[in-house]
Protein backbone atom coordinates (compact mmCIF):
# COMPACT_ATOMS: atom_id res chain seq x y z
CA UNK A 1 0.00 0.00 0.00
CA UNK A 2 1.49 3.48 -0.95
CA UNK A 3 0.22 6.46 1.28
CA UNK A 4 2.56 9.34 2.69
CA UNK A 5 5.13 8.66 5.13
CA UNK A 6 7.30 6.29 6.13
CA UNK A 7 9.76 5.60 2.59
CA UNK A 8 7.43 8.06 0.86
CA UNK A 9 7.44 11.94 1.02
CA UNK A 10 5.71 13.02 4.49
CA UNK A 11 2.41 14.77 4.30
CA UNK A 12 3.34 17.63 5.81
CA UNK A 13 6.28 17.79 2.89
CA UNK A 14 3.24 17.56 0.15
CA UNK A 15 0.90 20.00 1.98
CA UNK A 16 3.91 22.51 1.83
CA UNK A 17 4.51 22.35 -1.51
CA UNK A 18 0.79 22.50 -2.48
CA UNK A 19 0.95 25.72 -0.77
CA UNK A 20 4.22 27.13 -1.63
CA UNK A 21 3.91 26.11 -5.69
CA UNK A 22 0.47 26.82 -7.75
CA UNK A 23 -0.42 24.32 -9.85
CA UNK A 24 0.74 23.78 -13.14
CA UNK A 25 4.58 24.81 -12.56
CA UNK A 26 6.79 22.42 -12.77
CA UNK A 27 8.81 20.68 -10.34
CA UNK A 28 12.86 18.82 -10.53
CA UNK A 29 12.84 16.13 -7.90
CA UNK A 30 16.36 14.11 -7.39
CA UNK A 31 14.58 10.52 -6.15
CA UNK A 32 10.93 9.37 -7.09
CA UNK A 33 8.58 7.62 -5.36
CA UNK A 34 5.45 8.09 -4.11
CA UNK A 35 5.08 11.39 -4.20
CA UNK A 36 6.19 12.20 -7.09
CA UNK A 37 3.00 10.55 -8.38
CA UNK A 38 0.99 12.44 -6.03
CA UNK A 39 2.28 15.80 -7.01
CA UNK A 40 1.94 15.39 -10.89
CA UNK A 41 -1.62 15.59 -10.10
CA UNK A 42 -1.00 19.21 -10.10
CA UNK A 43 2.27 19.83 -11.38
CA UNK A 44 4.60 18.90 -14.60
CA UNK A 45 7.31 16.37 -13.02
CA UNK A 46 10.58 15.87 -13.65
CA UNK A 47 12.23 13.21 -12.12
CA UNK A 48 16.38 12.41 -11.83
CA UNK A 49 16.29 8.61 -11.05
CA UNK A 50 19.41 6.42 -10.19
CA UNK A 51 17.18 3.00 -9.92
CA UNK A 52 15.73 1.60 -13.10
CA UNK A 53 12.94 -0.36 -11.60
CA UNK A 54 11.52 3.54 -10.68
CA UNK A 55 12.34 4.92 -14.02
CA UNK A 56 8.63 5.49 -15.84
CA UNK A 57 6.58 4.37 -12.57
CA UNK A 58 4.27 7.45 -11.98
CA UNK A 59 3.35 10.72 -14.70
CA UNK A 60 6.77 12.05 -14.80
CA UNK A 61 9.63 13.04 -17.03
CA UNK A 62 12.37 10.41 -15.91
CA UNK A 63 16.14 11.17 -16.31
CA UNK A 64 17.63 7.85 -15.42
CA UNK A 65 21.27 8.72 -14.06
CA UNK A 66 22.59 5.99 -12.51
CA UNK A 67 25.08 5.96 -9.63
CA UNK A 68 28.59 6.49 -9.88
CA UNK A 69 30.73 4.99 -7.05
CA UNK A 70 33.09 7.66 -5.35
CA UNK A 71 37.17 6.57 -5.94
CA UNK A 72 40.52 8.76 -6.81
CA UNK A 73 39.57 10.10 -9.83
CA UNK A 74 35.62 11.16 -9.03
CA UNK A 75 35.74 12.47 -5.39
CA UNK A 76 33.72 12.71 -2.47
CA UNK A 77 32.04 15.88 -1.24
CA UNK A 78 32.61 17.04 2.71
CA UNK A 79 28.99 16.05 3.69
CA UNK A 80 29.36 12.88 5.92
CA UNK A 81 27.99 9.11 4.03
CA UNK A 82 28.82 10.41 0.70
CA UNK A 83 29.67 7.06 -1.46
CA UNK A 84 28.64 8.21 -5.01
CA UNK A 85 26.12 10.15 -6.65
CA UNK A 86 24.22 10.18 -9.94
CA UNK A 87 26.52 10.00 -12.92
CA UNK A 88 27.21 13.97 -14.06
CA UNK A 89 27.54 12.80 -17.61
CA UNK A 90 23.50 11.39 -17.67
CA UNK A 91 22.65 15.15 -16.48
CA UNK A 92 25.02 17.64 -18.53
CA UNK A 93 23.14 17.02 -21.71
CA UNK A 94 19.55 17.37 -20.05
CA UNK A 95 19.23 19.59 -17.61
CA UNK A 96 20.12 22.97 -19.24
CA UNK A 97 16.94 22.53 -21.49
CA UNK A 98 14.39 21.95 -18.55
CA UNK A 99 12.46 25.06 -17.23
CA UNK A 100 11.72 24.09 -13.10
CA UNK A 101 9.82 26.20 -10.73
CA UNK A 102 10.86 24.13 -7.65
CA UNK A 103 13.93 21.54 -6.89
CA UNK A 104 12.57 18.70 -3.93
CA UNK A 105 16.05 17.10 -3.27
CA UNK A 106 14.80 13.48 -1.74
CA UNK A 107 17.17 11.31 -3.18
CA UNK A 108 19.74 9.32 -4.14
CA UNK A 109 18.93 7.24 -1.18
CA UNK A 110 20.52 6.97 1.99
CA UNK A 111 23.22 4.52 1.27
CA UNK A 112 24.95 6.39 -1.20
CA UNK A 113 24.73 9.87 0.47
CA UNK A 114 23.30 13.05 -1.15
CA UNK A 115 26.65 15.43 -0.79
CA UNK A 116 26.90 15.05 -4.47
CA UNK A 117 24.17 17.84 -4.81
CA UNK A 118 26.11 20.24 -3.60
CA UNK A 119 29.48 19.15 -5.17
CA UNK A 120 27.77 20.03 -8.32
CA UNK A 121 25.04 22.32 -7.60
CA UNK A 122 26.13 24.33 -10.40
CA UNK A 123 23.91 22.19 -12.41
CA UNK A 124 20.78 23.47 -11.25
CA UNK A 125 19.27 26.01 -11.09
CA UNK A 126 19.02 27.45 -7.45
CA UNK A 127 17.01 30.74 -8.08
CA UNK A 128 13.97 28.80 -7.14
CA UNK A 129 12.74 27.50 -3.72
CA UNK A 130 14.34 24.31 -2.77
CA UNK A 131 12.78 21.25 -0.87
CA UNK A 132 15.21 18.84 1.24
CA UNK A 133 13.62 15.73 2.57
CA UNK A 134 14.84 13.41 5.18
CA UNK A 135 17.06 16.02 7.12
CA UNK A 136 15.92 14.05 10.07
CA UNK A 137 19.14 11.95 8.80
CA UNK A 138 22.53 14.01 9.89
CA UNK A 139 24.05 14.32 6.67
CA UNK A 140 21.07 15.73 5.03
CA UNK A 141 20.63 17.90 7.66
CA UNK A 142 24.63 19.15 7.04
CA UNK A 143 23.92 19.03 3.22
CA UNK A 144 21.14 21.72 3.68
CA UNK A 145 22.72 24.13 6.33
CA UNK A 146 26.37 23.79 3.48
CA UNK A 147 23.78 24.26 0.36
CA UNK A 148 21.93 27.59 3.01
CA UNK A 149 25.48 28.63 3.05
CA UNK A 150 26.98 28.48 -0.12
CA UNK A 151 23.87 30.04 -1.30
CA UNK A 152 23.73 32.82 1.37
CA UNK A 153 20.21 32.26 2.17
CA UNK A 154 18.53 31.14 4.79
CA UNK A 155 16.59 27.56 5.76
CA UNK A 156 13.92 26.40 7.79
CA UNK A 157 13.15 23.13 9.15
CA UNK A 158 9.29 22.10 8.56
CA UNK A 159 7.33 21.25 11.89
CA UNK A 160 7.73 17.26 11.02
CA UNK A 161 11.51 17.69 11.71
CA UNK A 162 12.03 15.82 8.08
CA UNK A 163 11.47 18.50 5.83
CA UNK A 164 13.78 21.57 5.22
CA UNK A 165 12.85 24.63 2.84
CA UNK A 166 15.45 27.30 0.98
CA UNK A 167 13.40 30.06 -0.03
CA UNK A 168 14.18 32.74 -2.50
């Protein structure tokens, strides 16, 4: 059974960006799931997805970018659990050409770390709000407060303690 929570974006994450976003802009999420089929009720979805068995699940715009292992040659960021991140050469081509009114930054998964958002954040475009999920976790929590940083702007942490918010 699929419903909010748990795995899947937290209510209080969806109510948010139902208020935040109207409908009908479009949202970049790194990670699908559940959610993601939730919101393209209202919104045009794109989706950056490093598992295949996701890849064309809900009404979304998949870019499948599999995950590239962290060694000598393609480093680590300084956010704690980093181990790889979606491979840079499945995103160079795409996303200069896509349009997004909101970034929701929910995955890769918690295995491989998400520090490789901010490594190359230059790749997106950050003059938008942006979502972080699971900062409950302490290296999303560090990836948000480095991203708040770097981007001299301020965050806030949602009332359910899992969500995070960048706002213009």
């Amino acid at each position: 059974m699929n419903n909010f929570g748990g795995w899947a974006m937290a209510k209080t994450t969806y109510d948010f960006i139902r208020n935040l976003l109207p409908e009908g802009k479009t949202i970049l999420e790194i990670g699908s799931g559940f959610g993601t089929g939730e919101m393209a009720k209202y919104y045009k979805m794109y989706s950056i997805e490093a598992n295949s068995q996701w890849v064309g699940k809900y009404n979304s715009t998949y870019i499948h970018a599999p995950i590239k292992m962290y060694d000598s040659e393609y480093t680590a960021p300084e956010i704690p659990e980093s181990n790889g991140w979606h491979n840079v050469d499945s995103l160079t081509s795409i996303l200069p050409h896509i349009n997004y009114d909101l970034l929701f930054i929910d995955g890769p998964e918690g295995k491989y770390g998400r520090g490789g958002f901010l490594k190359h954040i230059e790749m997106f475009n950050t003059n938008i709000p942006l979502i972080f999920d699971d900062i409950n976790r302490p290296s999303e929590l560090i990836l948000m407060k480095k991203v708040s940083e770097k981007l001299d702007r301020p965050y806030i942490i949602l009332e359910d303690n899992i969500t995070g918010y960048i706002a213009l």
